[in-house]
Every structure is written in structure tokens, then in C-alpha cells.
C-alpha atoms as a PDB file:
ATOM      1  CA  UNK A   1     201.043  52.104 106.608  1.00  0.00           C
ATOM      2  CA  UNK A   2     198.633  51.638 109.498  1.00  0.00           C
ATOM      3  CA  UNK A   3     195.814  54.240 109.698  1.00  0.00           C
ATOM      4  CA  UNK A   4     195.614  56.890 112.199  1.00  0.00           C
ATOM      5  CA  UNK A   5     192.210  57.559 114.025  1.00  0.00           C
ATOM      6  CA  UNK A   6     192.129  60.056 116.566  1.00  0.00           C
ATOM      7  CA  UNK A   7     190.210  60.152 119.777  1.00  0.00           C
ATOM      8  CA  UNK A   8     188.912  63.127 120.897  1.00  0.00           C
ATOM      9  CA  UNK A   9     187.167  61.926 124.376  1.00  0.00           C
ATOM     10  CA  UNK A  10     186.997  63.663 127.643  1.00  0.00           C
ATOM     11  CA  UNK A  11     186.598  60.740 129.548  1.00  0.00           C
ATOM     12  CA  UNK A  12     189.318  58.931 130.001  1.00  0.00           C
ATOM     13  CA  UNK A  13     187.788  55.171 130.858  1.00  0.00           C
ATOM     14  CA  UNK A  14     186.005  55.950 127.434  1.00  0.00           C
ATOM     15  CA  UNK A  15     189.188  56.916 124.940  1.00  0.00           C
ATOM     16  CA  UNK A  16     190.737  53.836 126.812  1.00  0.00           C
ATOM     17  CA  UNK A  17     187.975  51.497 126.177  1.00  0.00           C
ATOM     18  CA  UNK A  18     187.786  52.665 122.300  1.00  0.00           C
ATOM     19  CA  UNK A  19     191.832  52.890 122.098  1.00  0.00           C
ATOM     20  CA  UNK A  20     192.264  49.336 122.939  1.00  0.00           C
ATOM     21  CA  UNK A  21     189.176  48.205 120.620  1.00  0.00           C
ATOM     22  CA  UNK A  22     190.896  49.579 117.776  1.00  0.00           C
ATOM     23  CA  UNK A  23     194.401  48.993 118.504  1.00  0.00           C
ATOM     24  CA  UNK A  24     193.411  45.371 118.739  1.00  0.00           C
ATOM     25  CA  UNK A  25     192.092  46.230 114.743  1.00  0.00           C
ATOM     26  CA  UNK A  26     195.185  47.449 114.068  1.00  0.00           C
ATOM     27  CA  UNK A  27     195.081  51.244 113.799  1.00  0.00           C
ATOM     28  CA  UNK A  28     197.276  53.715 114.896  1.00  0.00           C
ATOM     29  CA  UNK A  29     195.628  55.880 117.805  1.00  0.00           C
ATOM     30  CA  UNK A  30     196.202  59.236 119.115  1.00  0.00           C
ATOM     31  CA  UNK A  31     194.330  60.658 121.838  1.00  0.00           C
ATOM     32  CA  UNK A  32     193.127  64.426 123.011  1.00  0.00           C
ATOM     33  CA  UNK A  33     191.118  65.067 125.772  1.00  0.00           C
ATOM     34  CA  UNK A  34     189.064  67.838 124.437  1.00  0.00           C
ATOM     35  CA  UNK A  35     188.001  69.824 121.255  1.00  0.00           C
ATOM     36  CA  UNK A  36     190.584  72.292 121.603  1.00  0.00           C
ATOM     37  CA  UNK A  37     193.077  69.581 121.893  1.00  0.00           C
ATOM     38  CA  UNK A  38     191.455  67.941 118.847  1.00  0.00           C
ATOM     39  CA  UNK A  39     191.831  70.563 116.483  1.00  0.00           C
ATOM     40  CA  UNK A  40     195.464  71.381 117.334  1.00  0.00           C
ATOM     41  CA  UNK A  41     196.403  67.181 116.740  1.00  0.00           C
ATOM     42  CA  UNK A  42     194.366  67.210 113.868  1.00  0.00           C
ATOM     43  CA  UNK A  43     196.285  70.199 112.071  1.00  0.00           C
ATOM     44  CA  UNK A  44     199.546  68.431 113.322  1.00  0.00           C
ATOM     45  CA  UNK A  45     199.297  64.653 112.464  1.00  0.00           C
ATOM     46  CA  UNK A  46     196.218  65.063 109.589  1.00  0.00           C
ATOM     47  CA  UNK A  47     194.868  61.520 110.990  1.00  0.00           C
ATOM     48  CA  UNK A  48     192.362  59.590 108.491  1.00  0.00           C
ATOM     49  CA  UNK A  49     189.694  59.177 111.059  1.00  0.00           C
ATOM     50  CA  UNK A  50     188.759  61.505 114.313  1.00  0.00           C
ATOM     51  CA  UNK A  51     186.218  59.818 116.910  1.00  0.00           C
ATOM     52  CA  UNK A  52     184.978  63.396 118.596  1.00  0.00           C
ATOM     53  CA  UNK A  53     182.936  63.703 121.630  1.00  0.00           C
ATOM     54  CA  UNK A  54     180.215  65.959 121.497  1.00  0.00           C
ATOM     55  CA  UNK A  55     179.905  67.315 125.041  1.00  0.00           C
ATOM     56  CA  UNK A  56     183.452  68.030 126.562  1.00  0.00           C
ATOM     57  CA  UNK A  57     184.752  71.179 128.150  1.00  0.00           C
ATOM     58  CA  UNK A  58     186.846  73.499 126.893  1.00  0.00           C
ATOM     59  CA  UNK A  59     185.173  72.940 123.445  1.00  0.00           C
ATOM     60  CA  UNK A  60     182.462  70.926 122.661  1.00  0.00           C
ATOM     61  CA  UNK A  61     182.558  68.536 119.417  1.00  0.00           C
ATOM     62  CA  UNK A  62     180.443  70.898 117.499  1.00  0.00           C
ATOM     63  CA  UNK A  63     182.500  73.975 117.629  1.00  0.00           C
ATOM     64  CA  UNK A  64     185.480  71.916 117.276  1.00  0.00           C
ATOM     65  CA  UNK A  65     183.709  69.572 114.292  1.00  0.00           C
ATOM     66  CA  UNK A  66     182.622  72.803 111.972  1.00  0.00           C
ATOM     67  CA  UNK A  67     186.846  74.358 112.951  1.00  0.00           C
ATOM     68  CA  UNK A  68     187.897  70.978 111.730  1.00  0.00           C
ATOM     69  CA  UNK A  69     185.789  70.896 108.392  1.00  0.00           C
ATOM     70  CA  UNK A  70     186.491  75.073 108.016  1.00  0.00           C
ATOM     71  CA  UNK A  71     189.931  74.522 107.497  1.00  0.00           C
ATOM     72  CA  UNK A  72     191.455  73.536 103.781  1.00  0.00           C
ATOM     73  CA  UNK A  73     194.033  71.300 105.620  1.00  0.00           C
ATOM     74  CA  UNK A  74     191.638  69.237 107.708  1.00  0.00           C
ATOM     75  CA  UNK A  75     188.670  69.165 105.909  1.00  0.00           C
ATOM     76  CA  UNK A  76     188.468  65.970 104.350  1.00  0.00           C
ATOM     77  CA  UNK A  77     189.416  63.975 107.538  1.00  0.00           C
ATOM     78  CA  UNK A  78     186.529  62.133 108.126  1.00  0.00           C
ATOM     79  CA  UNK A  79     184.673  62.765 111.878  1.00  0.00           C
ATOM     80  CA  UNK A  80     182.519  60.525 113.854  1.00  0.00           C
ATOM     81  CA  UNK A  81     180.893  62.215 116.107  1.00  0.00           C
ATOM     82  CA  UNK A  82     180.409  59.775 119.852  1.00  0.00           C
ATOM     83  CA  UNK A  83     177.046  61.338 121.466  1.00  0.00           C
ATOM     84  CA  UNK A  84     175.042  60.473 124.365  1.00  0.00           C
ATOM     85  CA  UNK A  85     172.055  61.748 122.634  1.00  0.00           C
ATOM     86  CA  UNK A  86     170.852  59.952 120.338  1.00  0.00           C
ATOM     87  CA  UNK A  87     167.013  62.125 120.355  1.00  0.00           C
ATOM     88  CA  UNK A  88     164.901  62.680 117.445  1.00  0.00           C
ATOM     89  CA  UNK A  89     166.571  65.430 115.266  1.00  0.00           C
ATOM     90  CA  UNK A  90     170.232  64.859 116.953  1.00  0.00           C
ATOM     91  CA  UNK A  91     171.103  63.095 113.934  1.00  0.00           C
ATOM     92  CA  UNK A  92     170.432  65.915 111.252  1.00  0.00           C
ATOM     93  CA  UNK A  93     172.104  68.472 113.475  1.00  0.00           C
ATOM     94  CA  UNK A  94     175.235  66.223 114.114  1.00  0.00           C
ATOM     95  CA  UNK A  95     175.663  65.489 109.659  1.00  0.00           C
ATOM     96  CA  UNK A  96     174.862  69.366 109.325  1.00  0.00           C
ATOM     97  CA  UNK A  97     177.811  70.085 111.735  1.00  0.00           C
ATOM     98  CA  UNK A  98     179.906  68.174 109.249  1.00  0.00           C
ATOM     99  CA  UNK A  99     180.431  64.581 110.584  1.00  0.00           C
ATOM    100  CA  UNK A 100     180.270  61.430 108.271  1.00  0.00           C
ATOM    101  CA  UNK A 101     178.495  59.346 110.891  1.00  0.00           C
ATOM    102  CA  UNK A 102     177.527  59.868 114.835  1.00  0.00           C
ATOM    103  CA  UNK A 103     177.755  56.788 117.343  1.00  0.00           C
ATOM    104  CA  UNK A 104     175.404  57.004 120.427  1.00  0.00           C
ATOM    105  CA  UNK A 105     176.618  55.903 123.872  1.00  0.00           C
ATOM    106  CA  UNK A 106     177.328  53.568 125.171  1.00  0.00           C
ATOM    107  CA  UNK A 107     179.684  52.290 122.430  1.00  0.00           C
ATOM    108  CA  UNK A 108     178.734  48.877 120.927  1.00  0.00           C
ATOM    109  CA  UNK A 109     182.797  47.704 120.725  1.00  0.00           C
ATOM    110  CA  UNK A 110     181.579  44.695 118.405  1.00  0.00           C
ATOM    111  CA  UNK A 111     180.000  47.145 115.361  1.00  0.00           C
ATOM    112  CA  UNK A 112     182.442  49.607 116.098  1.00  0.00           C
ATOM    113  CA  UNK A 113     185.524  48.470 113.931  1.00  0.00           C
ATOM    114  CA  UNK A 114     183.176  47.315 111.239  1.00  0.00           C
ATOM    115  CA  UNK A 115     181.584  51.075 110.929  1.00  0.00           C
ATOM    116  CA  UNK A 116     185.310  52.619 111.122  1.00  0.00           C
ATOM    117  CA  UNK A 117     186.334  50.251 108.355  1.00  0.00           C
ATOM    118  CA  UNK A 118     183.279  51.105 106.101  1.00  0.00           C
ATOM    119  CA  UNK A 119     183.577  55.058 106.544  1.00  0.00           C
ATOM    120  CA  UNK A 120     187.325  54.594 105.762  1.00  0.00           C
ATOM    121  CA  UNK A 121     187.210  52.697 102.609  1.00  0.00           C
END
């Protein structure tokens, strides 16, 4: 069975751009468009990986990050978090929201699948 990652991305050129990367890999995808939407399809389809955005409307990756790891049937998904900060001290506050790993933006498509692979092993 393939595994699931799910793409919780605002933007759509950007959930396109990291859909096709790793369909091409071989996972399954599914897509939301903001943390709201994240939380909902991660209840639902309980994927093995969720790429979340970190600035969206509606919800922002944090809120929808610490929903995600508060509830007993989604908490051991494991989250990426996809940031366009990438400061001093972004780091510790992304892990302490409860994400396995952050990726800063732009999205290096050649390291990508080779991160995914090592967080899901």
C-alpha cells in the first residue's frame, strides 16, 4: 500500500509543485487548502505524512499543528511544517508546536523526497 502524505498549502502553484514531486516518488497525495481543511482530512483519511503551511488563512499551521497532535486519533501522524521563515529561533518554536521537521521556502524538490522518506521510516 502506497503512503498517503497530505498537503496542507494555501497556495495552489505550491501544493501543485510538491504534489507532482511526490507523486513522481510514488505516494498517495491529498490536498487541503488551509488548516481548517487540514485537520478535518486528517481525522478522515489518518494520512502517514502531512506537509502543513505555516501562514494560511482561515487557520494558520500552528493552531492547526498543536489540534492535530491534541487529538488521540491524529497524534502520531507525523507533520512537516513548510515555512517561509526560516529566522533564528523559528526552528524551536515550529518542534515545540509539535512538528517532526520544518522545510523553509522555497522548497528544494531534489532533498525533498529524501527527507519525507527518512521521517517516514
Amino acid at each position: 500500500m502506497r503512503q498517503r502524505i497530505l498537503i496542507v498549502e494555501d497556495n495552489p502553484q505550491n501544493r501543485l509543485l510538491v504534489k507532482a514531486v511526490l507523486e513522481f516518488h510514488g505516494y498517495e497525495i491529498m490536498e487541503a487548502k488551509d488548516g481548517q481543511e487540514g485537520i478535518e482530512m486528517a481525522k478522515k483519511y489518518k494520512p502517514d505524512l502531512i506537509l502543513m503551511d505555516l501562514q494560511m488563512p482561515v487557520m494558520d499551521g500552528f493552531i492547526a499543528g498543536k489540534i492535530i497532535r491534541g487529538d488521540p486519533d491524529t497524534k502520531n501522524i507525523k507533520m512537516i511544517a513548510l515555512t517561509s521563515f526560516a529566522m533564528s529561533g523559528d526552528k524551536e518554536r515550529i518542534m515545540k508546536a509539535g512538528f517532526d521537521h520544518y522545510i523553509a521556502k522555497p522548497i528544494d524538490t531534489r532533498e525533498l523526497p529524501d527527507l519525507i522518506k527518512e521521517i517516514l521510516k
